[in-house]
C-alpha atoms as a PDB file:
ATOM      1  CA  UNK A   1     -59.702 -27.140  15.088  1.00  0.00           C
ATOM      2  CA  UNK A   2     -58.155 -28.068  18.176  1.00  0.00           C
ATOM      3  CA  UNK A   3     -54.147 -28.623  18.076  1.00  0.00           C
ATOM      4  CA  UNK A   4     -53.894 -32.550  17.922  1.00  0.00           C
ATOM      5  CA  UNK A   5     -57.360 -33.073  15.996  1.00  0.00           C
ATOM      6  CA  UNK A   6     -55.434 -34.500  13.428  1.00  0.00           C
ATOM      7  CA  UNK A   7     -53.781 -37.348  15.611  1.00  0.00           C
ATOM      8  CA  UNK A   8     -56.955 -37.663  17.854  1.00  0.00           C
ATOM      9  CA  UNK A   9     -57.771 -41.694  16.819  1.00  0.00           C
ATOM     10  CA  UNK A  10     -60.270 -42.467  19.561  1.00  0.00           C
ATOM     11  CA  UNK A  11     -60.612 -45.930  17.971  1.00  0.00           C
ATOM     12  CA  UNK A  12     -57.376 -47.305  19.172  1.00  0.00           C
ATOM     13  CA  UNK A  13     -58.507 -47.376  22.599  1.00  0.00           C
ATOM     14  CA  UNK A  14     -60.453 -50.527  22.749  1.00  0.00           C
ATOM     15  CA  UNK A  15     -57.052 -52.219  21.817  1.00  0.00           C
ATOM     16  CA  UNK A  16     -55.013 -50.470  23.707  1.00  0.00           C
ATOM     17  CA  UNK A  17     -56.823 -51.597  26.999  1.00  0.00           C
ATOM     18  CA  UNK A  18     -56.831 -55.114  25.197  1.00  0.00           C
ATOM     19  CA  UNK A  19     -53.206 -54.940  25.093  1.00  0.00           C
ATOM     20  CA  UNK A  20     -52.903 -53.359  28.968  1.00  0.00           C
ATOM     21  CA  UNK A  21     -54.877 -56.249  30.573  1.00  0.00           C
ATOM     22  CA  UNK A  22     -53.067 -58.969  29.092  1.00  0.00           C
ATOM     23  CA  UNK A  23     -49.481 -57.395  30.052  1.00  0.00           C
ATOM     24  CA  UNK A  24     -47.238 -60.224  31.540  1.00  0.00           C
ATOM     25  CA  UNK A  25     -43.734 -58.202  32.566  1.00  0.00           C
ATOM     26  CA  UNK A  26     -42.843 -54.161  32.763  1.00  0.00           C
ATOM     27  CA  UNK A  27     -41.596 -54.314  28.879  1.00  0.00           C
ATOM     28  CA  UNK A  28     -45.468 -55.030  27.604  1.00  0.00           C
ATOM     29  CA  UNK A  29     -46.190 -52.646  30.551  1.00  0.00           C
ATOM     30  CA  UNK A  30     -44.392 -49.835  29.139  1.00  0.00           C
ATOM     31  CA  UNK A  31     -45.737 -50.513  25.792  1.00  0.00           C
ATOM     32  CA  UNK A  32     -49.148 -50.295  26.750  1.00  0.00           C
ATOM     33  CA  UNK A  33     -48.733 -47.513  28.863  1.00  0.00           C
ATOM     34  CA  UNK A  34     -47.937 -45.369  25.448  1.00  0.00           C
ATOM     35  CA  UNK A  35     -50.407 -47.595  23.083  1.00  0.00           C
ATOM     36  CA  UNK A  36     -52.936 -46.211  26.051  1.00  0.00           C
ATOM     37  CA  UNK A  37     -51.473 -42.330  26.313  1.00  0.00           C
ATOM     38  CA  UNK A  38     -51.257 -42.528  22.305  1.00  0.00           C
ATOM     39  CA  UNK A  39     -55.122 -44.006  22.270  1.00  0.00           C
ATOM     40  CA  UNK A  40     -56.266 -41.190  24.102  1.00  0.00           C
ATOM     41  CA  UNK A  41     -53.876 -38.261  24.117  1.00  0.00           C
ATOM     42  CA  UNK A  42     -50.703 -37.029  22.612  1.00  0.00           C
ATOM     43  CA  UNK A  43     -47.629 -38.834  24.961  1.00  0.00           C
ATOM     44  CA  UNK A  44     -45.219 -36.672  22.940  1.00  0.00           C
ATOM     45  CA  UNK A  45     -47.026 -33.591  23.253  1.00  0.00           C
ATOM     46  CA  UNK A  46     -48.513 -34.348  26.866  1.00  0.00           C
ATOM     47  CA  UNK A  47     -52.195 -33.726  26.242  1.00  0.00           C
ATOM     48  CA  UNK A  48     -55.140 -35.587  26.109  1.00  0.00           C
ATOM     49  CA  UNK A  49     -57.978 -35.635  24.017  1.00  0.00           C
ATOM     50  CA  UNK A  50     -62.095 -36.210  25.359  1.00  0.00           C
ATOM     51  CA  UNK A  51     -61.583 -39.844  24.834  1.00  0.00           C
ATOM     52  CA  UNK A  52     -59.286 -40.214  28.197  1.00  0.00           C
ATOM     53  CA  UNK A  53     -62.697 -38.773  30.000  1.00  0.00           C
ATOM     54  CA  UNK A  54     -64.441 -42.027  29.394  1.00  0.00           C
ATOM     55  CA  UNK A  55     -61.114 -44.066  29.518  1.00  0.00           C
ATOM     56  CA  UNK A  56     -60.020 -42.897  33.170  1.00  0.00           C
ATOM     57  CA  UNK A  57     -63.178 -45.296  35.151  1.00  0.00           C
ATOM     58  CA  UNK A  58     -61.797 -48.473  33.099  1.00  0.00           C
ATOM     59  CA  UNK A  59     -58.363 -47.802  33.890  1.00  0.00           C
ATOM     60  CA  UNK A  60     -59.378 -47.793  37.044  1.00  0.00           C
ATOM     61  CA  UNK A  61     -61.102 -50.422  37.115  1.00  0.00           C
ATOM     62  CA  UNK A  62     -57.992 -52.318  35.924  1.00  0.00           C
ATOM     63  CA  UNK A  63     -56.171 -50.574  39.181  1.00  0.00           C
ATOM     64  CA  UNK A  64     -59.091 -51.995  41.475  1.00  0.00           C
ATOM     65  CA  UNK A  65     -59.312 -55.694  39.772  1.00  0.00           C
ATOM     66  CA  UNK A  66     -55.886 -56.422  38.402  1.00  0.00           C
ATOM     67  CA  UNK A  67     -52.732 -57.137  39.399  1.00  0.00           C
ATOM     68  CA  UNK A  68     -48.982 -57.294  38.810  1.00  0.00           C
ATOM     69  CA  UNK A  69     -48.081 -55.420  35.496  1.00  0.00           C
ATOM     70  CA  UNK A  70     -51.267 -54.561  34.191  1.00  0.00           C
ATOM     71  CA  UNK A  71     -52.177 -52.461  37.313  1.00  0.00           C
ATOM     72  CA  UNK A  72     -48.366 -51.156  37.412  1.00  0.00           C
ATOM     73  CA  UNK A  73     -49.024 -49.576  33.959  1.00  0.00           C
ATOM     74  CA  UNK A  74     -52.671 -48.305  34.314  1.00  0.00           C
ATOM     75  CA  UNK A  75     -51.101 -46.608  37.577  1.00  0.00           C
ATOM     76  CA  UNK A  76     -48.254 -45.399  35.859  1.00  0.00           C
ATOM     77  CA  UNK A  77     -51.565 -44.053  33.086  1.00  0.00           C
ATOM     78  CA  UNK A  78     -53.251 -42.525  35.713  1.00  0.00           C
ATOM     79  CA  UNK A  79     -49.937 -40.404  36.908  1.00  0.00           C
ATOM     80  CA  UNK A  80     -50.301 -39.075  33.001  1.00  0.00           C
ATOM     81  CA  UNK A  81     -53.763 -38.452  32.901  1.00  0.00           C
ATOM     82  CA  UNK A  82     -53.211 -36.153  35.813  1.00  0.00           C
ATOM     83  CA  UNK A  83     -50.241 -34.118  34.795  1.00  0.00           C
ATOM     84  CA  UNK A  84     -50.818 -33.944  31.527  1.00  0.00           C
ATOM     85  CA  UNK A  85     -52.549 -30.769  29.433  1.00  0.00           C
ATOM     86  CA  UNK A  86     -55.638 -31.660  27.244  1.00  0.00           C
ATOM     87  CA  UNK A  87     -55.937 -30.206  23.550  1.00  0.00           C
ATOM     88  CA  UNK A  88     -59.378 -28.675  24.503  1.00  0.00           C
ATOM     89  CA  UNK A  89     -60.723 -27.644  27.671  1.00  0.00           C
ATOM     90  CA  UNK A  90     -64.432 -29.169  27.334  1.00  0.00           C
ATOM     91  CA  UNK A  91     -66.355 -30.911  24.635  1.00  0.00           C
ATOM     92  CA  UNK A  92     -69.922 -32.307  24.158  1.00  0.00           C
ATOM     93  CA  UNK A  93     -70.728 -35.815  25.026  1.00  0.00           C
ATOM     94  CA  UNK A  94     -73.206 -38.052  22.948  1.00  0.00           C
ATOM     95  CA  UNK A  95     -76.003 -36.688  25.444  1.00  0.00           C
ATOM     96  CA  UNK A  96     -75.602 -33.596  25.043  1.00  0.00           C
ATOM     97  CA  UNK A  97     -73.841 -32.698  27.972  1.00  0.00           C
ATOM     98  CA  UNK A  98     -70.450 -30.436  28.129  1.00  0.00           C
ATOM     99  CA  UNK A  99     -67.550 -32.240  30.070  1.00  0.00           C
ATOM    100  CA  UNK A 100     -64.656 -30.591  31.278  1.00  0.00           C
ATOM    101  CA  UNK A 101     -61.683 -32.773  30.574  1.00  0.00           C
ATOM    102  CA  UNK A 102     -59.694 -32.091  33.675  1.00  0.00           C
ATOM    103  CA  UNK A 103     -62.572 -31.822  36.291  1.00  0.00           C
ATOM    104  CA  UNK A 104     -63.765 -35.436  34.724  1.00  0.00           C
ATOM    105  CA  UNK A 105     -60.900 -37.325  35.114  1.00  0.00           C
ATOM    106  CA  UNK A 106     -59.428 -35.755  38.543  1.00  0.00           C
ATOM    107  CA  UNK A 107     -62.875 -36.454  40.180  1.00  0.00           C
ATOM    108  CA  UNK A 108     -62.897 -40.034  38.448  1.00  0.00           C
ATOM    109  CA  UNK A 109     -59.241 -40.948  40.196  1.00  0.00           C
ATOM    110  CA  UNK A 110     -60.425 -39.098  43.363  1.00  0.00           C
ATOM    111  CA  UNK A 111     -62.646 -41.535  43.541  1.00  0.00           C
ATOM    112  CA  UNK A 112     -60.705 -44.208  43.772  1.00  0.00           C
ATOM    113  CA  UNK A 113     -58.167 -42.394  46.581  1.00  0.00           C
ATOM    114  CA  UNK A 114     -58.859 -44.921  49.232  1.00  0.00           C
ATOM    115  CA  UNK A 115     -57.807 -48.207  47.266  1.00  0.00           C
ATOM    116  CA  UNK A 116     -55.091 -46.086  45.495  1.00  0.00           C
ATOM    117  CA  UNK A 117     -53.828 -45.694  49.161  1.00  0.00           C
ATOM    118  CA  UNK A 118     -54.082 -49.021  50.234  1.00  0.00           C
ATOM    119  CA  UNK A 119     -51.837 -50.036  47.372  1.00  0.00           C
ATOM    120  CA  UNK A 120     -49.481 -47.351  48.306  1.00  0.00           C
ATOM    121  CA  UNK A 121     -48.895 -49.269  51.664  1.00  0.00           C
ATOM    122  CA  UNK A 122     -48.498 -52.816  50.146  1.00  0.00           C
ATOM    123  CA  UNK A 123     -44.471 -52.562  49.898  1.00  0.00           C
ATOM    124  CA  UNK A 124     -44.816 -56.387  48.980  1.00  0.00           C
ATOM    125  CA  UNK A 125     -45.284 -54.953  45.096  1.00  0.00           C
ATOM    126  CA  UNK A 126     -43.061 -52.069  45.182  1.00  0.00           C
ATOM    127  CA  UNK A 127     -42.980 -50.825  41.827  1.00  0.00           C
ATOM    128  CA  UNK A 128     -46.708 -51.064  42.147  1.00  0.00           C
ATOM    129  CA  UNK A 129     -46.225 -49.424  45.505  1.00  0.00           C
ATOM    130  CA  UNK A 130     -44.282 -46.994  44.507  1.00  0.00           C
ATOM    131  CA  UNK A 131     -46.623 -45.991  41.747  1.00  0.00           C
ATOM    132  CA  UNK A 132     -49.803 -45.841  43.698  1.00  0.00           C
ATOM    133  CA  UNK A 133     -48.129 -43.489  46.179  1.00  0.00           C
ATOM    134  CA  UNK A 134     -46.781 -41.280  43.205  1.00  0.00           C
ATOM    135  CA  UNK A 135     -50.670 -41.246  41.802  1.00  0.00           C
ATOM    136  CA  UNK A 136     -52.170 -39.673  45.584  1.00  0.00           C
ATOM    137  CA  UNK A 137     -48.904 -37.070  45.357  1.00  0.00           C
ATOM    138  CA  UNK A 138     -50.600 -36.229  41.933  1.00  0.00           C
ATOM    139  CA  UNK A 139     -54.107 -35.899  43.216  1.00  0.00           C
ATOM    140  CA  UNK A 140     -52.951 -33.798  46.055  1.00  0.00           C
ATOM    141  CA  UNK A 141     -51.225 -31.673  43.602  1.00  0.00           C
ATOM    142  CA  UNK A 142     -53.861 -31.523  41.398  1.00  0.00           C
ATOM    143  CA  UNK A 143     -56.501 -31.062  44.197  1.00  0.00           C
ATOM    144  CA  UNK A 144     -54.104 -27.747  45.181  1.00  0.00           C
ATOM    145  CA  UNK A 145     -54.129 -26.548  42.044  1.00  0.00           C
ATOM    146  CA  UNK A 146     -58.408 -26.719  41.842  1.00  0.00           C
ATOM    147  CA  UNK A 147     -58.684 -24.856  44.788  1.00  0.00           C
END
C-alpha cells in the first residue's frame, strides 16, 4: 500500500475546484489552494497522489480562462504540483494505460509555458505576476532535473 493510501480521497476534488473558481480575495485563495493540494495530494507531507494527473489540465485551464484570485491560486497549485513528491511513481488509468505521475503533470504545465509567460510579464497583476514567473522557474527546474 502506498504511504498516503489511507488519506488519498480523490472525491474531494470536484469541490475543491468548485471552491477555486468561485474565489473572490487571496484568503478564499489560500483556502482553496490547500482544499485543492489536500484533494489531490498530501500538502503536509508534499506528495501527490494519481488524481493531480487528471487535475493538472483543469487547473490550467482555470490559469488560461480566469482571472484575479482564482488564477493566483491555481498558479500558486501548479508551483506545488511541480515541486512536490508523489506517493507512487506510476499507476494504471481506467484504460488501461500506466501514467507516470511526474512526467504527466510536468508535460501538462509545459504545455501551457507560453501563456504562463505572458502572465509573467503582465506586472499590472503582480501577485499573479509574480506567481506565473515563479511557475516557468519551476518548469525550468524541473525540465533540468528530466534531463
Amino acid at each position: 500500500m502506498p504511504p498516503s493510501e489511507q488519506w488519498y480521497r480523490s472525491d474531494a476534488v470536484p469541490a475543491a475546484f468548485r471552491l477555486l473558481v468561485a474565489t473572490s480575495n487571496q484568503e478564499e485563495g489560500r483556502d482553496a489552494y490547500n482544499r485543492m493540494l489536500f484533494a489531490i495530494g498530501n500538502n503536509h507531507a508534499g506528495c501527490l497522489y494519481p488524481a493531480a494527473v487528471p487535475a493538472v489540465p483543469l487547473l490550467i485551464r482555470v490559469v488560461r480562462e480566469l482571472r484575479g484570485w482564482p488564477r493566483w491560486s491555481a498558479l500558486e497549485i501548479l508551483i506545488e504540483c511541480l515541486t512536490f513528491g508523489v506517493d507512487r511513481e506510476e499507476f494504471v488509468d481506467p484504460s488501461g494505460a500506466t501514467i507516470r505521475i511526474k512526467d504527466a503533470i510536468a508535460a501538462a504545465v509545459r504545455s501551457a509555458r507560453e501563456d504562463i509567460r505572458r502572465l509573467a510579464r503582465e506586472q499590472v497583476v503582480v501577485p499573479t505576476a509574480t506567481s506565473a514567473q515563479d511557475l516557468l522557474e519551476q518548469l525550468d527546474d524541473e525540465s533540468l532535473t528530466a534531463e
